[in-house]
C-alpha atoms as a PDB file:
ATOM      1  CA  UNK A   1      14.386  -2.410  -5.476  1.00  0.00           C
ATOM      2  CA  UNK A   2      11.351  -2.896  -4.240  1.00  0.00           C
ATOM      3  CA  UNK A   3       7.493  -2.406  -4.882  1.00  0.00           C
ATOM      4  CA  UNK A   4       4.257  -1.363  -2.600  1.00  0.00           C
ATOM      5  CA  UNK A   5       0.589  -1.077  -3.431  1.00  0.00           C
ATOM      6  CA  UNK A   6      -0.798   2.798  -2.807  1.00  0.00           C
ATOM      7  CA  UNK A   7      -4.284   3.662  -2.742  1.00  0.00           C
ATOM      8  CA  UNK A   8      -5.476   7.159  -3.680  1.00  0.00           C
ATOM      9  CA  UNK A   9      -7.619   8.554  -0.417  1.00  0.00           C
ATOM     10  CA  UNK A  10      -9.495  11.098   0.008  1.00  0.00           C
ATOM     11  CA  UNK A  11      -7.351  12.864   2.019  1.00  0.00           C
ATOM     12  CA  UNK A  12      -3.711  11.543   2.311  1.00  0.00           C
ATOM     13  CA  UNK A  13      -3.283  11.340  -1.570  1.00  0.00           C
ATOM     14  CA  UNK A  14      -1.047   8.168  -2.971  1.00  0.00           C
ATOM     15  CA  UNK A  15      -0.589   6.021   0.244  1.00  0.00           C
ATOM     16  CA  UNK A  16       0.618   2.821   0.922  1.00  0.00           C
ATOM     17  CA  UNK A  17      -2.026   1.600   3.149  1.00  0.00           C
ATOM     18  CA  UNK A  18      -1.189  -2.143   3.456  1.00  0.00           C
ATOM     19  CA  UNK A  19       0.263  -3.555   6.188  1.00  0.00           C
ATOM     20  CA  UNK A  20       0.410  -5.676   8.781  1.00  0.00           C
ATOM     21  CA  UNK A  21       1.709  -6.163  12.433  1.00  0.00           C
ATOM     22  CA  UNK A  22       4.758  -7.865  13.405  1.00  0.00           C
ATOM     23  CA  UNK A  23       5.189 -10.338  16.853  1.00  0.00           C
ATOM     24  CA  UNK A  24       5.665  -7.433  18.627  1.00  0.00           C
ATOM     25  CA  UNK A  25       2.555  -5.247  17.230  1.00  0.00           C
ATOM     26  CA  UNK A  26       3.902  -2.590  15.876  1.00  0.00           C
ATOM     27  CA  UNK A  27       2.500  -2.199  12.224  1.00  0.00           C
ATOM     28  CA  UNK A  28       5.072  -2.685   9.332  1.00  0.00           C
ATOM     29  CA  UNK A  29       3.742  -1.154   5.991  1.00  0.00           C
ATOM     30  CA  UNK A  30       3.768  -4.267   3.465  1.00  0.00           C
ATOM     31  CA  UNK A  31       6.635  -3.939   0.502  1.00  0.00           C
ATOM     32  CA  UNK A  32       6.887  -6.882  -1.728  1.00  0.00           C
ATOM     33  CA  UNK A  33      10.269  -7.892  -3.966  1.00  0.00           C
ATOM     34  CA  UNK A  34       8.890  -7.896  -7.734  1.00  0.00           C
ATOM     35  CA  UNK A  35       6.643  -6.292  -9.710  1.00  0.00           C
ATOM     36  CA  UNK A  36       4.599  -9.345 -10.092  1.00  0.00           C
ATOM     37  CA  UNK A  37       4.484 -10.215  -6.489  1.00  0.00           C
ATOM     38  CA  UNK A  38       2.368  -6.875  -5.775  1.00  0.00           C
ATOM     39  CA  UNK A  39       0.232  -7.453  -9.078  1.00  0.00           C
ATOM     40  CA  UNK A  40      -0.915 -10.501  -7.890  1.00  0.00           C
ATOM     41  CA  UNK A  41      -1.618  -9.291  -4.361  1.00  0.00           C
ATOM     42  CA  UNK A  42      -3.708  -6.448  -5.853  1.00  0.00           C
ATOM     43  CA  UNK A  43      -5.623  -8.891  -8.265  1.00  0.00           C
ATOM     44  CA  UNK A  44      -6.174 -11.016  -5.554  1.00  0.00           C
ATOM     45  CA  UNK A  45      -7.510  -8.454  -3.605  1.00  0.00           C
ATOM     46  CA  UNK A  46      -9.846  -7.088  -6.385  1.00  0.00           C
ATOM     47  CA  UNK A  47     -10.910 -10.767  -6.748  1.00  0.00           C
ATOM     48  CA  UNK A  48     -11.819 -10.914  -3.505  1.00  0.00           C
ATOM     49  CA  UNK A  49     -13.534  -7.692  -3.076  1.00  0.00           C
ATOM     50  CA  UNK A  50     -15.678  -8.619  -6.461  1.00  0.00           C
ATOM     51  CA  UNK A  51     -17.114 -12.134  -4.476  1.00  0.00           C
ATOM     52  CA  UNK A  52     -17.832  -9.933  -1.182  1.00  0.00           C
ATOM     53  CA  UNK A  53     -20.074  -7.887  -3.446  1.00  0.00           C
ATOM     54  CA  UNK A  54     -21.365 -10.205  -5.459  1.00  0.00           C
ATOM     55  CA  UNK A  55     -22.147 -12.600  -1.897  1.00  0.00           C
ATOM     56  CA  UNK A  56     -23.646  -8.986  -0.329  1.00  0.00           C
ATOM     57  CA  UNK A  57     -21.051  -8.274   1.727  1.00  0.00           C
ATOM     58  CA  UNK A  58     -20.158  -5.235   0.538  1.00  0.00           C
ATOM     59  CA  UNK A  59     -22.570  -2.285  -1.347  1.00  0.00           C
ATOM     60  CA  UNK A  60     -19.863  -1.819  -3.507  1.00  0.00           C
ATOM     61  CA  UNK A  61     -16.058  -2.798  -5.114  1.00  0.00           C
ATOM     62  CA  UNK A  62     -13.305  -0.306  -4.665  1.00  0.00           C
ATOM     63  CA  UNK A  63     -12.120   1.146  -8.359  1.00  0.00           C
ATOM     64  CA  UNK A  64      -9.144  -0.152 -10.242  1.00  0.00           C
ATOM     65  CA  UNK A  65      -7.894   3.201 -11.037  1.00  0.00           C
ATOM     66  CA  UNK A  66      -7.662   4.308  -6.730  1.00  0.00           C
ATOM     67  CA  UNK A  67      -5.005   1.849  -6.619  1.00  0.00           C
ATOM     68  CA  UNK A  68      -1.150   1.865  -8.585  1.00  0.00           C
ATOM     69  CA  UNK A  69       2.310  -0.174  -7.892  1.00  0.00           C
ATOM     70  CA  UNK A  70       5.167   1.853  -7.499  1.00  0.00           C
ATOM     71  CA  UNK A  71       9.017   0.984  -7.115  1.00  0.00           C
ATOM     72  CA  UNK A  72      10.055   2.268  -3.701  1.00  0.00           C
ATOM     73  CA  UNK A  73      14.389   2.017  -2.443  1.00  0.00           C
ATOM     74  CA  UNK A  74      14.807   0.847   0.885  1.00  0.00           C
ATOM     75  CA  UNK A  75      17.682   3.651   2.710  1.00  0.00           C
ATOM     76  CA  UNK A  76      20.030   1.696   4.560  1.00  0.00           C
ATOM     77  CA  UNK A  77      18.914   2.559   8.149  1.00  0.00           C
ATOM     78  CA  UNK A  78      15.564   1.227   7.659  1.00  0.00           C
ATOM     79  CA  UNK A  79      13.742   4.403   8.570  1.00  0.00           C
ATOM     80  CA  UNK A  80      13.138   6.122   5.620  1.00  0.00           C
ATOM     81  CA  UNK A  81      12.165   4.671   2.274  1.00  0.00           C
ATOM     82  CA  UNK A  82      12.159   6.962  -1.407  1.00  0.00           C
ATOM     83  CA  UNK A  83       9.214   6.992  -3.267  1.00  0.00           C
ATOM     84  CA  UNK A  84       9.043   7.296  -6.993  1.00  0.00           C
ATOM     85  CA  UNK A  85       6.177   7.219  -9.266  1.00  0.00           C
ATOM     86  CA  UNK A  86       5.431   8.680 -12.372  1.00  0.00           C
ATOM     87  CA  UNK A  87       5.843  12.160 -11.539  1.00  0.00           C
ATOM     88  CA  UNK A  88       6.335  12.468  -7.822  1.00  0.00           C
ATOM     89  CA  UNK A  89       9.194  11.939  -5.833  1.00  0.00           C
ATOM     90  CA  UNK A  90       8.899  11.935  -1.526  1.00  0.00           C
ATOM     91  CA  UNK A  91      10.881  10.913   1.741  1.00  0.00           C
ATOM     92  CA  UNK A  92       8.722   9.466   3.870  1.00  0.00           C
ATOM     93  CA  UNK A  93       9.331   9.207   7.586  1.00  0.00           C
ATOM     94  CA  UNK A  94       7.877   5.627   8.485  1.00  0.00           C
ATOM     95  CA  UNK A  95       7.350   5.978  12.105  1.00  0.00           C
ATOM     96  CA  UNK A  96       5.298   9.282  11.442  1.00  0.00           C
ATOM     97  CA  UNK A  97       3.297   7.819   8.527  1.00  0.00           C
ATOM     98  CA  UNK A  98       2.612   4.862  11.148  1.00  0.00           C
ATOM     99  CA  UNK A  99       1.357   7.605  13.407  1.00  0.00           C
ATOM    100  CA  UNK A 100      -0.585   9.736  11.301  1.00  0.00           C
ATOM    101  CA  UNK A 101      -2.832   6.710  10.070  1.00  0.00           C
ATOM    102  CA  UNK A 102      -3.960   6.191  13.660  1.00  0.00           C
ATOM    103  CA  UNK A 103      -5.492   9.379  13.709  1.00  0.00           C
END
C-alpha cells in the first residue's frame, strides 16, 4: 500500500497535487510508504505555511480541512494507480492527470 496527500480545489475536487520532477523532467506525483510518512509531510507543510504568514509572506494559511491522506494501490504497470477514500473509489490515468494540471 501506499499513501498521497490530496487537496480539495476548487475545481478538480480531491487531487493529489504534490509532486515533483524526476532527472529527466517529467513530473512524478509524490506517494509516500506509511501513513506517518505523509502526516508528517503535511504537518510540516502546515508548519511552514503558519511561519510564511506569520513572517508576511503570505496573506493567509491554507485550511486543515482542504487537505486528507488517503491509501492509494500501485497497478503493476505503473500507469494507473486506485484511489480509495472514504466514500469514493477512481482509476486515474497518470499521464492525463499530469496533463490536465498544465492547463
Amino acid at each position: 500500500m501506499a499513501y498521497e496527500v490530496q487537496e480539495n480545489c476548487l475545481f478538480g475536487g480531491w487531487t493529489n497535487t504534490w509532486s515533483y520532477e524526476d532527472d529527466n523532467g517529467v513530473t512524478i506525483p509524490t506517494i509516500f510508504d506509511t501513513r506517518e510518512d505523509a502526516e508528517a509531510e503535511l504537518d510540516w507543510f502546515f508548519q511552514e505555511m503558519q511561519e510564511a504568514f506569520e513572517s508576511g509572506n503570505m496573506t493567509d494559511v491554507p485550511d486543515h480541512y482542504d487537505f486528507r491522506i488517503v491509501e492509494i494501490t500501485p497497478k503493476e504497470d505503473n500507469d494507473f494507480y486506485h484511489v480509495q477514500a472514504e466514500h469514493e473509489s477512481m482509476l486515474i490515468d497518470k499521464e492525463l492527470e499530469a496533463w490536465v494540471r498544465t492547463l
